[in-house]
Protein backbone atom coordinates (compact mmCIF):
# COMPACT_ATOMS: atom_id res chain seq x y z
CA UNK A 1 53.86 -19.14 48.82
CA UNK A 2 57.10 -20.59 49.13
CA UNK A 3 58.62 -16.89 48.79
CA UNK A 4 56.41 -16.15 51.85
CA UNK A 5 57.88 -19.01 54.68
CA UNK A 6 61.24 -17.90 53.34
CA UNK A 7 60.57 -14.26 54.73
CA UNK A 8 58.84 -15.46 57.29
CA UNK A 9 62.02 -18.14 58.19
CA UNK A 10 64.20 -15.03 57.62
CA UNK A 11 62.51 -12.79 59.61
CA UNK A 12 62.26 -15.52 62.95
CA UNK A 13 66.25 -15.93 62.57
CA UNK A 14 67.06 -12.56 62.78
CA UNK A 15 64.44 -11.95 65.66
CA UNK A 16 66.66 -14.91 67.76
CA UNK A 17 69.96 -13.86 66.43
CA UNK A 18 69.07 -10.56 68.27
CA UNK A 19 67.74 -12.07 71.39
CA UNK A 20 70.77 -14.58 71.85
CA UNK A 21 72.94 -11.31 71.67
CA UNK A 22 70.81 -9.30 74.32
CA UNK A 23 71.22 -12.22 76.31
CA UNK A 24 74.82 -12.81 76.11
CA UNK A 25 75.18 -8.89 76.53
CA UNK A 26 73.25 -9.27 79.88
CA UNK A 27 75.50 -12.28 81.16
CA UNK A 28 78.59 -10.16 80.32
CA UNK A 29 77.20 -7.22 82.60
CA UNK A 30 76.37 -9.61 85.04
CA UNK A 31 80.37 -10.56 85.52
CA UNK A 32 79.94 -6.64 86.62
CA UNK A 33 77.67 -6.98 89.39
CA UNK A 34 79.04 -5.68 92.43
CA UNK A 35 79.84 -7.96 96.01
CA UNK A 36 78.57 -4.96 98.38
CA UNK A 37 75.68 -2.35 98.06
CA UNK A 38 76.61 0.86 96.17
CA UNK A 39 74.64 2.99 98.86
CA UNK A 40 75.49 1.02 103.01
CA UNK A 41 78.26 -1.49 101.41
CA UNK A 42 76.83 -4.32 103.12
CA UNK A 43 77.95 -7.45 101.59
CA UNK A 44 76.26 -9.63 99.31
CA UNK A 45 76.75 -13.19 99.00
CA UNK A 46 76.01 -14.59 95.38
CA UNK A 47 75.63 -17.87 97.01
CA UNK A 48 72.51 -17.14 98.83
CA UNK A 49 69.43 -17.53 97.24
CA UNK A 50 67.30 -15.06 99.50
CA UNK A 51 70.04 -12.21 98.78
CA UNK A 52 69.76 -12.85 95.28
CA UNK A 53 65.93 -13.05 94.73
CA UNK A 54 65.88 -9.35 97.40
CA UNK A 55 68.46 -7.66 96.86
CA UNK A 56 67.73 -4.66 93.45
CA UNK A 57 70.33 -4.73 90.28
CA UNK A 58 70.50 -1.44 88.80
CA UNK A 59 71.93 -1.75 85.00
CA UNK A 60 73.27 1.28 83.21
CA UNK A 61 73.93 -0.46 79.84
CA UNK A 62 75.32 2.57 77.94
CA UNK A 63 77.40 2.71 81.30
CA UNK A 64 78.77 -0.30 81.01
CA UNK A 65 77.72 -0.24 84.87
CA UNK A 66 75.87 -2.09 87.51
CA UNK A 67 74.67 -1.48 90.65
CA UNK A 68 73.72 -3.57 93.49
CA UNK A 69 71.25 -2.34 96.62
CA UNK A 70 70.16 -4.10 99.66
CA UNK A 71 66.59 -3.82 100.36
CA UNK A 72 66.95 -1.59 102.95
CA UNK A 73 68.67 1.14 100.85
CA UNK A 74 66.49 0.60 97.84
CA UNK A 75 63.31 0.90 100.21
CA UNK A 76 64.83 4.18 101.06
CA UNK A 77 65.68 5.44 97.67
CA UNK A 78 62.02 4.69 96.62
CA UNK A 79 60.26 6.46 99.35
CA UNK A 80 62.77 9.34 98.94
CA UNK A 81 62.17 9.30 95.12
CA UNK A 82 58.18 8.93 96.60
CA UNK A 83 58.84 12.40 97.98
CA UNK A 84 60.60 14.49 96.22
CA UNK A 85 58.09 13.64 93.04
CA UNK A 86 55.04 14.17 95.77
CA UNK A 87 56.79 17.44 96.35
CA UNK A 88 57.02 18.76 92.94
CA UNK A 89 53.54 17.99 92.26
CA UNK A 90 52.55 20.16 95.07
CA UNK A 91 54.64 22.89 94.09
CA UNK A 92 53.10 22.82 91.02
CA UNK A 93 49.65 23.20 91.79
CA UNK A 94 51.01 25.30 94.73
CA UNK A 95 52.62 28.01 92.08
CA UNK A 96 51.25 31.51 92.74
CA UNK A 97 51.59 33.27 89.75
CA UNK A 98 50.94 37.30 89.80
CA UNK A 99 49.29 39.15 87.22
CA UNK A 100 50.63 42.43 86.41
C-alpha cells in the first residue's frame, strides 16, 4: 500500500509542478499585453477595473503574442466571424452540382 501513496504523491507533484509553470508562462505573456487595441488603437488603461474585466485578450502562445480588443472591435469581429461562417453554410447547402 505504501508503494501506492508514493505514486499517488508522485503523480500530484508533477500535476502542480506543471500547473505552477503554465501559470508563470501566462504571467510572462501577460508583461506582453498591449496598452491600445490591435484593431481602433484606443487606449487601454491597466488601472481601470471596468477596461480590464471588458476589454478581450487574444493569446497566441506559440506566437509568443498577445492581443488586446476593445469591446467595440471584438463585437465586430464576432458578428463578422457570425457571417462569413452563416455564409459558408449557405453556400453549402446552396451548391448546385450538375450531373453529366
Amino acid at each position: 500500500m505504501g508503494l501506492g501513496k508514493k505514486i499517488k504523491r508522485d503523480n500530484q507533484k508533477r500535476i502542480k509542478k506543471n500547473i505552477e509553470k503554465d501559470m508563470q508562462d501566462k504571467m510572462m505573456m501577460f508583461d506582453k499585453l498591449g496598452e491600445e487595441c490591435l484593431a481602433c488603437k484606443k487606449d487601454f488603461d491597466r488601472k481601470d477595473r471596468a477596461m480590464v474585466e471588458s476589454w478581450n485578450v487574444v493569446v497566441r502562445q506559440e506566437e509568443k503574442k498577445v492581443n488586446l480588443y476593445c469591446p467595440e472591435c471584438w463585437a465586430f469581429a464576432q458578428k463578422v466571424a457570425q457571417e462569413v461562417l452563416g455564409e459558408q453554410e449557405n453556400t453549402e447547402d446552396d451548391v448546385l452540382v450538375e450531373e453529366r
